[in-house]
N, C-alpha and C. Protein backbone atom coordinates (compact mmCIF):
# COMPACT_ATOMS: atom_id res chain seq x y z
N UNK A 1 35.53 -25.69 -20.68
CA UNK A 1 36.10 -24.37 -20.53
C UNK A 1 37.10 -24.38 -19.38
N UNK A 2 38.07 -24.06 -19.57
CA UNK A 2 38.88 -23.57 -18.45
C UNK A 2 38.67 -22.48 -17.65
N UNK A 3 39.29 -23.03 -16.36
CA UNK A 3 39.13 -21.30 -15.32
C UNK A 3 40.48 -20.28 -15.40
N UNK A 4 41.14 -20.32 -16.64
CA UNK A 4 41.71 -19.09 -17.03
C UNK A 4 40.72 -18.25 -17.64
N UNK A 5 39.81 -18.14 -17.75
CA UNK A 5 38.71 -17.36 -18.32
C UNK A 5 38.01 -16.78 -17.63
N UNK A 6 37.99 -17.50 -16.32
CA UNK A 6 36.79 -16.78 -14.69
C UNK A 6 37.85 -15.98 -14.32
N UNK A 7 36.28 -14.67 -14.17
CA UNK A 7 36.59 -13.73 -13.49
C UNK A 7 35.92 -13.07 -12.63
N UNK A 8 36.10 -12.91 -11.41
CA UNK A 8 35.10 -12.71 -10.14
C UNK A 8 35.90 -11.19 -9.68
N UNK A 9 35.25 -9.99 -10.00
CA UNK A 9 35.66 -8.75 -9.33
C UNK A 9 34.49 -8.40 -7.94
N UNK A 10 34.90 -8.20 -6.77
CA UNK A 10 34.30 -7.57 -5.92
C UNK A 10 34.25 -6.00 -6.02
N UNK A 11 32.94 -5.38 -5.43
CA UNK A 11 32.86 -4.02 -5.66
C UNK A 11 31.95 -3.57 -4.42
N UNK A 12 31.96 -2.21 -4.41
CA UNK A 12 31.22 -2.06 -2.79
C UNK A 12 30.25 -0.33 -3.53
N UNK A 13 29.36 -0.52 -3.85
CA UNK A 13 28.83 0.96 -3.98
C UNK A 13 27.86 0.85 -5.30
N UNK A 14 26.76 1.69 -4.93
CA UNK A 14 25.40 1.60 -6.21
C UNK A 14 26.08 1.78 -7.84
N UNK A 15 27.32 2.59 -7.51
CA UNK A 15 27.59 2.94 -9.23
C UNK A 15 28.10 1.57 -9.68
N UNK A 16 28.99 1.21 -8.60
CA UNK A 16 29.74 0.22 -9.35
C UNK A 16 28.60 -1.40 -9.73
N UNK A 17 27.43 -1.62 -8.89
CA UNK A 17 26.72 -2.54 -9.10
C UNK A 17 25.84 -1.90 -10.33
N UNK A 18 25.41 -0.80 -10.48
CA UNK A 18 24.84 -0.35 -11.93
C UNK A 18 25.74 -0.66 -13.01
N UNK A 19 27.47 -0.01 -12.46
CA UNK A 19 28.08 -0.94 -13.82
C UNK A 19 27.99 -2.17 -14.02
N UNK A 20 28.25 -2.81 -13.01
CA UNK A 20 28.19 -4.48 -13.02
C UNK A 20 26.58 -5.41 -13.75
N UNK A 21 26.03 -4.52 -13.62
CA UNK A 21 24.57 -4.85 -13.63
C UNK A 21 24.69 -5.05 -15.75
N UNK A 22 25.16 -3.63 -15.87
CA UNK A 22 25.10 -3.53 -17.37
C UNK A 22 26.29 -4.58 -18.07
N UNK A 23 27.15 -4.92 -17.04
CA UNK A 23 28.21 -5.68 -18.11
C UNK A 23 27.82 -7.04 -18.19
N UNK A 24 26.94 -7.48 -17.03
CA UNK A 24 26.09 -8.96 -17.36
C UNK A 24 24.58 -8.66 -18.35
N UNK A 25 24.27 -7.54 -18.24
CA UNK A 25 23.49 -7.39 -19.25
C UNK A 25 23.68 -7.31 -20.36
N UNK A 26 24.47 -6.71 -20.87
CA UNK A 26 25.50 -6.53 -22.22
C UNK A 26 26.20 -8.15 -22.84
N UNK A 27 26.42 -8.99 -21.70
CA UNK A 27 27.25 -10.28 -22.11
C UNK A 27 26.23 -11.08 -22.63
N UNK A 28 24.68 -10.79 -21.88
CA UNK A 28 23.51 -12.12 -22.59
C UNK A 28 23.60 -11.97 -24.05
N UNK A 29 23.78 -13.34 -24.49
CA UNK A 29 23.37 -13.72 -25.94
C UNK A 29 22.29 -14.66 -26.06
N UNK A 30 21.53 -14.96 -24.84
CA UNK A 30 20.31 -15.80 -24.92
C UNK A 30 19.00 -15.36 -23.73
N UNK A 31 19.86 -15.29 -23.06
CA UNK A 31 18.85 -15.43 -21.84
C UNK A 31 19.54 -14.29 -20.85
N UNK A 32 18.48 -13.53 -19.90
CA UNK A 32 18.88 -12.91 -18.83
C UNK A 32 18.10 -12.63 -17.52
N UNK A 33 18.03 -13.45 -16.36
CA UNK A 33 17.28 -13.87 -15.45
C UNK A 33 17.93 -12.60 -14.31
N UNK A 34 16.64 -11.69 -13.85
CA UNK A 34 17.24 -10.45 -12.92
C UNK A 34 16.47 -11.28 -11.93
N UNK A 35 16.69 -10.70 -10.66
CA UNK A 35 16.06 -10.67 -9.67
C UNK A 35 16.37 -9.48 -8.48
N UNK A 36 15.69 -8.51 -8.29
CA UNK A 36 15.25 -7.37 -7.50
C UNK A 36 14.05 -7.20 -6.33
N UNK A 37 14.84 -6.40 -5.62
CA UNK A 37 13.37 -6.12 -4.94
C UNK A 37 12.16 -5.56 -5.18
N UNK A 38 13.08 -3.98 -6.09
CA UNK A 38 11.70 -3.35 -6.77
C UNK A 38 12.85 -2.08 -8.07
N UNK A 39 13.82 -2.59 -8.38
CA UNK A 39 14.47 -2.20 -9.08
C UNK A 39 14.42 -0.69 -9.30
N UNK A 40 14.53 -0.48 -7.87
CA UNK A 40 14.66 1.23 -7.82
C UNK A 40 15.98 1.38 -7.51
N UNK A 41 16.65 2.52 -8.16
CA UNK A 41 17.64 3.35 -8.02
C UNK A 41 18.65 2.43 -8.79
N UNK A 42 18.69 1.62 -9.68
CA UNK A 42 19.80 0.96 -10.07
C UNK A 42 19.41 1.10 -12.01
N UNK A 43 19.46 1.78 -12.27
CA UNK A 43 19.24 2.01 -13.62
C UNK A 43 18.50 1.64 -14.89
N UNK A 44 17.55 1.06 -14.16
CA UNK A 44 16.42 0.22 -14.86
C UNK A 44 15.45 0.86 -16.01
N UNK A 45 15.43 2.80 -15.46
CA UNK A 45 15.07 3.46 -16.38
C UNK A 45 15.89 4.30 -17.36
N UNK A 46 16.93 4.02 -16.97
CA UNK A 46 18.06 5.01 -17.76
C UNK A 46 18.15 4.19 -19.30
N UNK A 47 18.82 5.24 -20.41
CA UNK A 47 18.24 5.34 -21.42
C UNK A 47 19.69 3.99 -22.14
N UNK A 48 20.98 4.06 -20.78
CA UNK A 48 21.91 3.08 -21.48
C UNK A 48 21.30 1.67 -21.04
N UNK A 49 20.71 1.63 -19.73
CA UNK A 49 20.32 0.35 -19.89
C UNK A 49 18.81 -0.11 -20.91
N UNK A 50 18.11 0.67 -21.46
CA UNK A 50 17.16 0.73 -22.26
C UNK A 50 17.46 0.10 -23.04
N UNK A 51 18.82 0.99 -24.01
CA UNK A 51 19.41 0.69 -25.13
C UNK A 51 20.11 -1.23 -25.04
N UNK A 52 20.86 -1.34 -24.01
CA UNK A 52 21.26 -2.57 -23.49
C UNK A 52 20.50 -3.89 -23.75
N UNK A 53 19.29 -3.31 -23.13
CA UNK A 53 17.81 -4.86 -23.09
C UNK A 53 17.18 -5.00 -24.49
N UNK A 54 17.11 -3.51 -25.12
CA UNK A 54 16.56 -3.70 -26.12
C UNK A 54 17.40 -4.17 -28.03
N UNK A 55 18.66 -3.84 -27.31
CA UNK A 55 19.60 -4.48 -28.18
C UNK A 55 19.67 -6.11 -28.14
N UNK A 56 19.57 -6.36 -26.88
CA UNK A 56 19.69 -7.72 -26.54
C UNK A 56 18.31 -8.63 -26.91
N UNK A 57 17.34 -7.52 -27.21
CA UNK A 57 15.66 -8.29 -27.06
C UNK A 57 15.51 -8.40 -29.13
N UNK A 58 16.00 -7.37 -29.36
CA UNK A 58 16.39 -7.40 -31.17
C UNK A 58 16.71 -8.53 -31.78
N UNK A 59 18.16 -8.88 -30.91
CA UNK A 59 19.09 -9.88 -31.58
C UNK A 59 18.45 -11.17 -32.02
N UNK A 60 17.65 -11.99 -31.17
CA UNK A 60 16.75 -12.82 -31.45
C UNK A 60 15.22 -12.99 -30.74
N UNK A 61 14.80 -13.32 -31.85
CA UNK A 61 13.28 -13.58 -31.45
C UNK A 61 12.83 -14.51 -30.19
N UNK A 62 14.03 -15.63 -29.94
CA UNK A 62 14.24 -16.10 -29.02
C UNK A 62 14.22 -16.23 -27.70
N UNK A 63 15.39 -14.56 -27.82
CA UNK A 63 15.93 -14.23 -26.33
C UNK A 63 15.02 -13.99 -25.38
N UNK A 64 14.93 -14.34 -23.97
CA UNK A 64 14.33 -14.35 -22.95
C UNK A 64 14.93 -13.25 -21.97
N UNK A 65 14.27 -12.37 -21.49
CA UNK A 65 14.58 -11.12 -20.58
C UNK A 65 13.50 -11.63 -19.39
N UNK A 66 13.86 -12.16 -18.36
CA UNK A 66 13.04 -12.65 -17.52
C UNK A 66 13.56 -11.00 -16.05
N UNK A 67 12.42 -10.70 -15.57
CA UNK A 67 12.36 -9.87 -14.57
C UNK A 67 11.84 -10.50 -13.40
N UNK A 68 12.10 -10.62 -12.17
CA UNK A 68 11.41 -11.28 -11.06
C UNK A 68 11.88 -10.21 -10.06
N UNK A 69 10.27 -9.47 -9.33
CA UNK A 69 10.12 -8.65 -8.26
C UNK A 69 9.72 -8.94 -7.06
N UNK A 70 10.11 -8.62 -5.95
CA UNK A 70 9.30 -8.75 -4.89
C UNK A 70 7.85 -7.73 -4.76
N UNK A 71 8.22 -6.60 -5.21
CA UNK A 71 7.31 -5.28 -5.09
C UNK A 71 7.06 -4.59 -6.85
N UNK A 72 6.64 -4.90 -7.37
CA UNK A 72 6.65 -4.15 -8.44
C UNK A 72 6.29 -2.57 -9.16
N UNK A 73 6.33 -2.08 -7.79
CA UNK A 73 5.11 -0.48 -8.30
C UNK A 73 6.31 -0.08 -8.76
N UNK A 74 7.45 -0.03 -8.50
CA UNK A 74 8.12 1.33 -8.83
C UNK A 74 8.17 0.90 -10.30
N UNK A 75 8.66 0.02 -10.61
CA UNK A 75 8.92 -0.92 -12.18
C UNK A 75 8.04 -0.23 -13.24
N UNK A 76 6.43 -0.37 -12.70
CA UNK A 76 5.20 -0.30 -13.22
C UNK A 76 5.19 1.15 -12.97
N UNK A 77 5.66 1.97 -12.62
CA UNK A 77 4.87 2.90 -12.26
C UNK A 77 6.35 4.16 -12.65
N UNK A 78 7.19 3.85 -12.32
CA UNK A 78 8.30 4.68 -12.68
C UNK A 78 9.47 4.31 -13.85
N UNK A 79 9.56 3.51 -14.47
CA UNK A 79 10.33 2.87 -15.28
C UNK A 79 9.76 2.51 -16.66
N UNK A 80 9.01 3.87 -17.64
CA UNK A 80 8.30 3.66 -18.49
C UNK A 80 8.99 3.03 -19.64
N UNK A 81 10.43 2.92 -19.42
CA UNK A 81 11.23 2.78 -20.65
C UNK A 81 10.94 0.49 -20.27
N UNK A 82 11.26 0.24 -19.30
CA UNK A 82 10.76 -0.85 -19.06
C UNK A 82 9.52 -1.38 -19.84
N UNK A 83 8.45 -0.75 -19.15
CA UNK A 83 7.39 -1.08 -19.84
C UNK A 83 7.36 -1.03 -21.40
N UNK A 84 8.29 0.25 -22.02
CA UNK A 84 7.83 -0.03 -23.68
C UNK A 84 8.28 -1.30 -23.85
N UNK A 85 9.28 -1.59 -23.27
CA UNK A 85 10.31 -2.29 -23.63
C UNK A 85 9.14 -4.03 -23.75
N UNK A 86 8.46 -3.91 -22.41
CA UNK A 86 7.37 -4.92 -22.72
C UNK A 86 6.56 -5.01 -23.29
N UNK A 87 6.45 -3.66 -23.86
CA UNK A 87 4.85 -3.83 -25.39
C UNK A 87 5.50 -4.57 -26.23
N UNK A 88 6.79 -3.45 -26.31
CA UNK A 88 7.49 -3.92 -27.89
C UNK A 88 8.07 -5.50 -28.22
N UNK A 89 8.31 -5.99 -26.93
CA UNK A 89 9.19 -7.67 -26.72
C UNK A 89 7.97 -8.51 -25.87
N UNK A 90 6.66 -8.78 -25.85
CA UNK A 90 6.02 -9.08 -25.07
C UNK A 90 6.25 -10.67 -25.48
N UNK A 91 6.75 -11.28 -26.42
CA UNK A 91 6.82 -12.44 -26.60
C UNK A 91 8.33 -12.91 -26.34
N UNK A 92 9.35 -12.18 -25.55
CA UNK A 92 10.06 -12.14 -24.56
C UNK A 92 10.64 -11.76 -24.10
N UNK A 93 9.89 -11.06 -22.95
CA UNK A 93 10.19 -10.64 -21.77
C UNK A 93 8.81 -10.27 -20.60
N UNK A 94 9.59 -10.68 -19.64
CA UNK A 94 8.30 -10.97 -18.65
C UNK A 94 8.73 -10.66 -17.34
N UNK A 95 7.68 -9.99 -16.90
CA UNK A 95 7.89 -9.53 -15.03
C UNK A 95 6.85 -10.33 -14.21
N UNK A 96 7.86 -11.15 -13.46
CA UNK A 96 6.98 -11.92 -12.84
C UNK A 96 7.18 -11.30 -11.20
N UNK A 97 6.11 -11.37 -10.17
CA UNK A 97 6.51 -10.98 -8.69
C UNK A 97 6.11 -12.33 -8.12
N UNK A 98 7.28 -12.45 -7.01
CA UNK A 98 7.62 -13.65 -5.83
C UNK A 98 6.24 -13.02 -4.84
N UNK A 99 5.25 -14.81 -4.49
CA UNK A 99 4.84 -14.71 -3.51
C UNK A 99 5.41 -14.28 -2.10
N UNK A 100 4.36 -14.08 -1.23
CA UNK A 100 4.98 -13.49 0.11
C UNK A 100 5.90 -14.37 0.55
N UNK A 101 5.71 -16.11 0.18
CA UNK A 101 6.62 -16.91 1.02
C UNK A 101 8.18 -16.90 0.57
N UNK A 102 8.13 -15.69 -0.42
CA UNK A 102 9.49 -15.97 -1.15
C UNK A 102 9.85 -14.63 -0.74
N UNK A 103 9.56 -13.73 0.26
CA UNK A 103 9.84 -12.00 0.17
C UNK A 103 11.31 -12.34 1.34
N UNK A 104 11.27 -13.20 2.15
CA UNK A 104 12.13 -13.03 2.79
C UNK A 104 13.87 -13.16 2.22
N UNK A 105 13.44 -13.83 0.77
CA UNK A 105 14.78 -14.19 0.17
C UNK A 105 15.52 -12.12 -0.01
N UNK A 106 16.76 -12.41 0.21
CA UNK A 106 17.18 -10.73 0.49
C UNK A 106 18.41 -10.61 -0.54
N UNK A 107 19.18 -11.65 -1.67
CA UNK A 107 20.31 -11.13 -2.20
C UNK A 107 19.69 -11.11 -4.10
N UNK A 108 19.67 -10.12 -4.04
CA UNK A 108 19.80 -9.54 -5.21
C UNK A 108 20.47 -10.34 -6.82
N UNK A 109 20.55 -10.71 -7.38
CA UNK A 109 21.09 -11.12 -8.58
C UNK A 109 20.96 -11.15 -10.11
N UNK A 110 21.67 -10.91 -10.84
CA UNK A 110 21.25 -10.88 -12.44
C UNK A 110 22.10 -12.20 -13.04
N UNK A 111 21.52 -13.25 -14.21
CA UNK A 111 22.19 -14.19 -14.87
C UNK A 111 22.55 -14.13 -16.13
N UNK A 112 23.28 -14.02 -16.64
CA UNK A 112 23.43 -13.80 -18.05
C UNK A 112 24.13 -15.43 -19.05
N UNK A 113 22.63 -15.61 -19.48
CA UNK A 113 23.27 -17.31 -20.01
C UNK A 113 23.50 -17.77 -18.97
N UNK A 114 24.34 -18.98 -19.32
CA UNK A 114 24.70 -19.88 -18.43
C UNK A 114 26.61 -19.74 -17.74
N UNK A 115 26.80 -17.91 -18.20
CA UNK A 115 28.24 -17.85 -17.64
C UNK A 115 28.62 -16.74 -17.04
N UNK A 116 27.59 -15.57 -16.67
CA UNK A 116 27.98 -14.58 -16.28
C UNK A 116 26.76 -14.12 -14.86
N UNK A 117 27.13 -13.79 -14.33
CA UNK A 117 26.03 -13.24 -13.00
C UNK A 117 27.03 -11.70 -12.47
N UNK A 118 26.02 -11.38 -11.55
CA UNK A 118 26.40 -9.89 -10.62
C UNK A 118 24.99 -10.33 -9.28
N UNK A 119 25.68 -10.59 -8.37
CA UNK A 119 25.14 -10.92 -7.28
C UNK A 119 25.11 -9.79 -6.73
N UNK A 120 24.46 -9.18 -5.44
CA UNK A 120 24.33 -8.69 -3.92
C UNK A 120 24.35 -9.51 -2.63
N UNK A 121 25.13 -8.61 -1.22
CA UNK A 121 24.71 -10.25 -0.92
C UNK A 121 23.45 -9.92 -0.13
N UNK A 122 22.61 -8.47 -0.01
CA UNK A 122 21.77 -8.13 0.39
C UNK A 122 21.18 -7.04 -0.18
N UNK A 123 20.04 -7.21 -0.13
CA UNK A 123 19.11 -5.77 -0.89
C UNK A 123 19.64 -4.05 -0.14
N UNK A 124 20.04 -4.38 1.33
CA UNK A 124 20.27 -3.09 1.82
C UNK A 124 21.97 -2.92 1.57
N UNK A 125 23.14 -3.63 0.91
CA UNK A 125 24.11 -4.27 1.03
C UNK A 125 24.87 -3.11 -0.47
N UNK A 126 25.77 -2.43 -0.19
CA UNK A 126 26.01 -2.28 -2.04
C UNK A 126 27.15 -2.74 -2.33
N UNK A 127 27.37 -4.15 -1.54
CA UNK A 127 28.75 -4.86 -1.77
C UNK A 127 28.26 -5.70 -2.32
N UNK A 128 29.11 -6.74 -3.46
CA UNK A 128 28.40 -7.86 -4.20
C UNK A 128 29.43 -8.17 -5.05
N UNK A 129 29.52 -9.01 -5.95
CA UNK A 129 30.61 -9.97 -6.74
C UNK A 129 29.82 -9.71 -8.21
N UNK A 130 30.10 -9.16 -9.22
CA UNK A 130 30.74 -9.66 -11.09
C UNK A 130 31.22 -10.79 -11.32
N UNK A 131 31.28 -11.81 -11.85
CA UNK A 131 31.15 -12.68 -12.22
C UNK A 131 31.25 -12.96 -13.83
N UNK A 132 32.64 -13.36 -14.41
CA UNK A 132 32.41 -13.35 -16.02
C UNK A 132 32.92 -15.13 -15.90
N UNK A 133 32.49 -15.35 -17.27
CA UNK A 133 32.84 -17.12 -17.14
C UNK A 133 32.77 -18.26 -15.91
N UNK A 134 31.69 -17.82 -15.30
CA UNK A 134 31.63 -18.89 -14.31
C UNK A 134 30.65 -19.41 -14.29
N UNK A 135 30.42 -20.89 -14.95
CA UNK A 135 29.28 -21.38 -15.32
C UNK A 135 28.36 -22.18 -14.42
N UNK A 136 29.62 -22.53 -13.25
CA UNK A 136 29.16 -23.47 -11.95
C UNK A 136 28.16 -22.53 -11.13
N UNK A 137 29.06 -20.81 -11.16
CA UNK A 137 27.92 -20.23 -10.58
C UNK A 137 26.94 -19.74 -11.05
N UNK A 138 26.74 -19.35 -11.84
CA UNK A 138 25.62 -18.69 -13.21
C UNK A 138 25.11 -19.94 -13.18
N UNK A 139 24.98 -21.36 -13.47
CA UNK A 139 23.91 -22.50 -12.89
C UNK A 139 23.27 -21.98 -11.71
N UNK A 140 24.15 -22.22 -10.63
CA UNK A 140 23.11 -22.29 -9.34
C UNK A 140 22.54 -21.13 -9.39
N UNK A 141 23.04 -20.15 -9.52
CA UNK A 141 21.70 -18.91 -9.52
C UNK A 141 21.03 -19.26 -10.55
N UNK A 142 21.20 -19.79 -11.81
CA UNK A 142 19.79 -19.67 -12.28
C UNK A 142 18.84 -20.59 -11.96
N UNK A 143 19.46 -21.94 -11.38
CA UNK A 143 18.98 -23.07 -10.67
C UNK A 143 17.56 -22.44 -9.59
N UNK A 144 18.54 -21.09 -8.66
CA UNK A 144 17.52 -20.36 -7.74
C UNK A 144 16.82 -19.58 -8.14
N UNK A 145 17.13 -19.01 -9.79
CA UNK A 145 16.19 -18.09 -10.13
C UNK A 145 14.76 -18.97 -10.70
N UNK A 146 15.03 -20.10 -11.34
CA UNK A 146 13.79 -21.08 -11.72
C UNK A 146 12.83 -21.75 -10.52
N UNK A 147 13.44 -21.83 -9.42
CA UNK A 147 12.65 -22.29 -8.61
C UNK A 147 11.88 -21.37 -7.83
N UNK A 148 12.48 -19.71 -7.84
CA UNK A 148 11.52 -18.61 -7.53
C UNK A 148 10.72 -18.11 -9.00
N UNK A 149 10.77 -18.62 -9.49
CA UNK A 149 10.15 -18.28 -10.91
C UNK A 149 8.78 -18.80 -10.72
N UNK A 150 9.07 -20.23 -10.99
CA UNK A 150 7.90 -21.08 -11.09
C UNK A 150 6.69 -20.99 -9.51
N UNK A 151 7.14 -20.68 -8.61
CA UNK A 151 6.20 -20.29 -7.57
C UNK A 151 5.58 -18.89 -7.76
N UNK A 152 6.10 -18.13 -8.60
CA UNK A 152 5.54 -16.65 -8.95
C UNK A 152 4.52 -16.58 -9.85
N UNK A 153 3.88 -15.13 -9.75
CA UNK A 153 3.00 -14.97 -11.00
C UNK A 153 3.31 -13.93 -11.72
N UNK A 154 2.84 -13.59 -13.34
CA UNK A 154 2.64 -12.22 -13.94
C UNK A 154 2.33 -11.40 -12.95
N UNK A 155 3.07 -9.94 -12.96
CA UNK A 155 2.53 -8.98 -12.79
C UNK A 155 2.63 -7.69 -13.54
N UNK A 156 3.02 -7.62 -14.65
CA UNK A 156 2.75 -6.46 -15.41
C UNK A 156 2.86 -7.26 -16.99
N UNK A 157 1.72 -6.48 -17.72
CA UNK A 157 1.65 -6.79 -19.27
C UNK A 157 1.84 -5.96 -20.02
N UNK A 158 2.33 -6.23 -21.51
CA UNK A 158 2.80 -5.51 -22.71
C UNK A 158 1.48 -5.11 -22.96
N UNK A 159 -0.01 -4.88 -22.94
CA UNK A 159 -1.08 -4.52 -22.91
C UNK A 159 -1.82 -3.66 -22.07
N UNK A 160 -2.59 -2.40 -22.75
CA UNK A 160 -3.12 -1.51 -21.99
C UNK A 160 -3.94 -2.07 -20.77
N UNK A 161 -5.32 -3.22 -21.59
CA UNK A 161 -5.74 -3.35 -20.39
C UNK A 161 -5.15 -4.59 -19.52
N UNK A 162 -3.84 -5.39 -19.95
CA UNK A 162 -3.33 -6.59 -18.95
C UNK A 162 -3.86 -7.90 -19.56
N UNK A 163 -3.91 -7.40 -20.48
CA UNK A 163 -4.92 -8.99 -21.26
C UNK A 163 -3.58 -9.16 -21.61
């Protein structure tokens, strides 16, 4: 691929990272690796990004919607459209939360495939980079999203009682 195709927009403010958030969500055709603190206030329950994950969770039986939290109540507890979203796709999509030794990590990121991301460069921060066709970087974050993955555990199930 050529880098006439990369495109890196900077943006500074919650709307514009909610847009950014949805246009790497919108680009997955396989895979989409988030990582949040506790995915409050960024549109996680709103009904376009609903429509977004669950269009994307349709397309194939395949697709992987990976969630990774530091804190998960609000997710679990305020974001019911989330949760259907995990009854209905429980064979993929999954919320996993980072042990404590991983809470100090602080920048925010979503991966879409292996060519699109929307970084933060801090959880308290609402400045951050979009990212279309850049595969060198969409690797290393997902490079960092697998290695906070695999030290994590489940914490919320497509099941009443968590079985």
């Amino acid at each position: 691929m050529s880098d006439d195709s990369l495109q890196h927009t900077q943006f500074d403010g919650v709307a514009d990272y909610v847009a950014a958030l949805d246009t790497v969500c919108s680009s997955a055709q396989h895979t989409l690796n988030i990582f949040e603190q506790n995915y409050e206030d960024i549109g996680f329950n709103s009904e376009a990004r609903f429509d977004i994950l669950r269009h994307f969770l349709l397309a194939s039986p395949i697709n992987r919607l990976n969630l990774l939290v530091h804190d998960p109540q609000h997710l679990i507890r305020f974001c019911p459209r989330m949760m259907m979203l995990l009854r209905q796709f429980g064979h993929g999509m999954f919320i996993y939360q980072t042990p404590r030794n991983l809470q100090n990590i602080t920048e925010p990121f979503a991966v879409a495939d292996d060519a699109h991301y929307v970084r933060r460069f801090h959880f308290d921060d609402t400045r951050g980079l979009l990212a279309q066709n850049d595969p060198e970087g969409a690797r290393l974050l997902n490079s960092r999203f697998h290695e906070m993955w695999t030290s994590s555990h489940p914490c919320a199930s497509g099941t009443t009682l968590g079985l």
